[in-house]
Protein backbone atom coordinates (compact mmCIF):
# COMPACT_ATOMS: atom_id res chain seq x y z
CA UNK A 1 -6.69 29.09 -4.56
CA UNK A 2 -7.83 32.53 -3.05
CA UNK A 3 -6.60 32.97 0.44
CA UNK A 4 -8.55 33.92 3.51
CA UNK A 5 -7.98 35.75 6.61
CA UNK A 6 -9.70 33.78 9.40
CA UNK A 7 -9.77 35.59 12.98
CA UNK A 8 -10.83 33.74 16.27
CA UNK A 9 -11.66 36.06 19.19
CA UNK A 10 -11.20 34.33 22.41
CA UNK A 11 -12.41 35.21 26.08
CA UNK A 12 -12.68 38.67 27.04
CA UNK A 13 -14.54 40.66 29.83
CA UNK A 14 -18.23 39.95 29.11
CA UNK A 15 -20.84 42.76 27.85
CA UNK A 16 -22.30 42.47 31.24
CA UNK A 17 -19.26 43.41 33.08
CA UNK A 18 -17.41 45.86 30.72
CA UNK A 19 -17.74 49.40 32.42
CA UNK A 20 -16.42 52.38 30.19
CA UNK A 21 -17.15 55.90 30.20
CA UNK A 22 -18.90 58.12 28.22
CA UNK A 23 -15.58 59.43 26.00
CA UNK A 24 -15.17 55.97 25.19
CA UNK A 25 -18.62 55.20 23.51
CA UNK A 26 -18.51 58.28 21.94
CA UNK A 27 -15.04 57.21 20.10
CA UNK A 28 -16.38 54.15 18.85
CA UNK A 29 -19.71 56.15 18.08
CA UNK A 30 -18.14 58.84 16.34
CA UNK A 31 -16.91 56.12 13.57
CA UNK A 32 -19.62 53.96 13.71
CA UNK A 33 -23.01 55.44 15.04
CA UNK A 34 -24.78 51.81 14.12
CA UNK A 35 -22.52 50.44 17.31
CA UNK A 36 -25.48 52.06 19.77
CA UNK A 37 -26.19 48.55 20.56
CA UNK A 38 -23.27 47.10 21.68
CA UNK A 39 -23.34 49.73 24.41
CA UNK A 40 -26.06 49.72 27.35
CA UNK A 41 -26.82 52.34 30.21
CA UNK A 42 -24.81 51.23 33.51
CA UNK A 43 -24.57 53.12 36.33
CA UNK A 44 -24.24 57.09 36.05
CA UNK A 45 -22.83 58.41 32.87
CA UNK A 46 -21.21 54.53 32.84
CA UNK A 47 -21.80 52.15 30.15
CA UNK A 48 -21.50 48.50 29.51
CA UNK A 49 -19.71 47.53 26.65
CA UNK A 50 -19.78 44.26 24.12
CA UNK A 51 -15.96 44.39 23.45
CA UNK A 52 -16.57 41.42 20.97
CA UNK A 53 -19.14 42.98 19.09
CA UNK A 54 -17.02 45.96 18.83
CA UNK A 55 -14.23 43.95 17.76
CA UNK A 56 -16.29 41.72 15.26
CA UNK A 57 -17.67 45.54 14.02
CA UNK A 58 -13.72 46.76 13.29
CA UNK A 59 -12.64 43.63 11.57
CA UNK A 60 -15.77 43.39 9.29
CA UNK A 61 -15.37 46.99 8.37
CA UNK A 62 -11.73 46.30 7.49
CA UNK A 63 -12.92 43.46 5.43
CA UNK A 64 -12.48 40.45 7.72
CA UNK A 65 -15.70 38.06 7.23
CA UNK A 66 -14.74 35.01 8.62
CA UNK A 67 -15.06 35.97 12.35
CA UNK A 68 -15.55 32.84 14.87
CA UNK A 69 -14.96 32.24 18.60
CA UNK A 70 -16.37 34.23 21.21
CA UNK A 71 -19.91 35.53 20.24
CA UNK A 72 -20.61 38.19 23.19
CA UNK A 73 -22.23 35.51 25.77
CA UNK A 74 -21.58 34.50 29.41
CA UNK A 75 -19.69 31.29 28.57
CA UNK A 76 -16.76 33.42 27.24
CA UNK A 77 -16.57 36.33 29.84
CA UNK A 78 -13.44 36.41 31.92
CA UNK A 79 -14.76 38.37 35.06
CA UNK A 80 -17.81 35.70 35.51
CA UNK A 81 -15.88 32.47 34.88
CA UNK A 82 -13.06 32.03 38.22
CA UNK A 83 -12.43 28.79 37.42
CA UNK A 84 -11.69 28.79 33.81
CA UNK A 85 -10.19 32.76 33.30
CA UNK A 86 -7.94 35.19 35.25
CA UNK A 87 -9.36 38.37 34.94
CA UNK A 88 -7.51 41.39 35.95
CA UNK A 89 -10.62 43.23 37.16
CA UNK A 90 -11.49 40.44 39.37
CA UNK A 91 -8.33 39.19 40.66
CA UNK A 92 -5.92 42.38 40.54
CA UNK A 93 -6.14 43.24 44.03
CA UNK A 94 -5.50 39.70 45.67
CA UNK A 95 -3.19 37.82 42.79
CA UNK A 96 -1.28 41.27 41.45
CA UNK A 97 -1.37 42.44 38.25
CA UNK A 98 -1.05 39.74 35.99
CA UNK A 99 -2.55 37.91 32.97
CA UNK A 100 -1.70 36.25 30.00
CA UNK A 101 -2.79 37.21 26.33
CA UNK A 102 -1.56 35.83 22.87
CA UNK A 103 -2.39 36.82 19.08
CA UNK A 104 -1.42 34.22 16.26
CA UNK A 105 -1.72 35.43 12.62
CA UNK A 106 -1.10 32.53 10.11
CA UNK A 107 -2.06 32.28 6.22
CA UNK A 108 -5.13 29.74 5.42
């Protein structure tokens, strides 16, 4: 029986709230010009990014198919969802700095 590397991406700060700077579009662009549209103008020289379609984009290209969880919309961003996430943009200044993050690899 082959074996497969499943990866599940879970919450994350939403497209719609991701701010970066220019250098770091231009990093992922530099790799990966077809990524243009997982970034979208924001304020200034600011952009938003889609941090899971960026991440889906790295795994595929390192040969990871089977990609489920968090497909890029509202229900799984951090920053709009108080009651279900902590999100250290949102709540930094009145909780502290803290958070909580976990990676599991297993074989299938």
């Amino acid at each position: 029986m082959a074996e497969t590397t499943g990866v599940w991406l879970g919450p994350c700060i939403g497209p719609q709230a991701f701010e970066v700077g220019p250098e770091v579009r231009q990093a992922f662009l530099v790799d990966q010009p077809e990524l243009t549209g997982a970034f979208k103008p924001a304020q200034g020289d600011r952009w938003l990014a889609d941090l899971p379609a960026l991440a889906r984009a790295r795994l595929l290209r390192l040969g990871l198919t089977q990609v489920d969880g968090n497909d890029s919309s509202p229900h799984w961003c951090t920053v709009s969802r108080p009651a279900l996430f902590f999100s250290h943009r949102r709540d930094a200044a009145r909780l502290g700095t803290t958070g909580r993050m976990a990676a599991c690899i297993w074989r299938l």
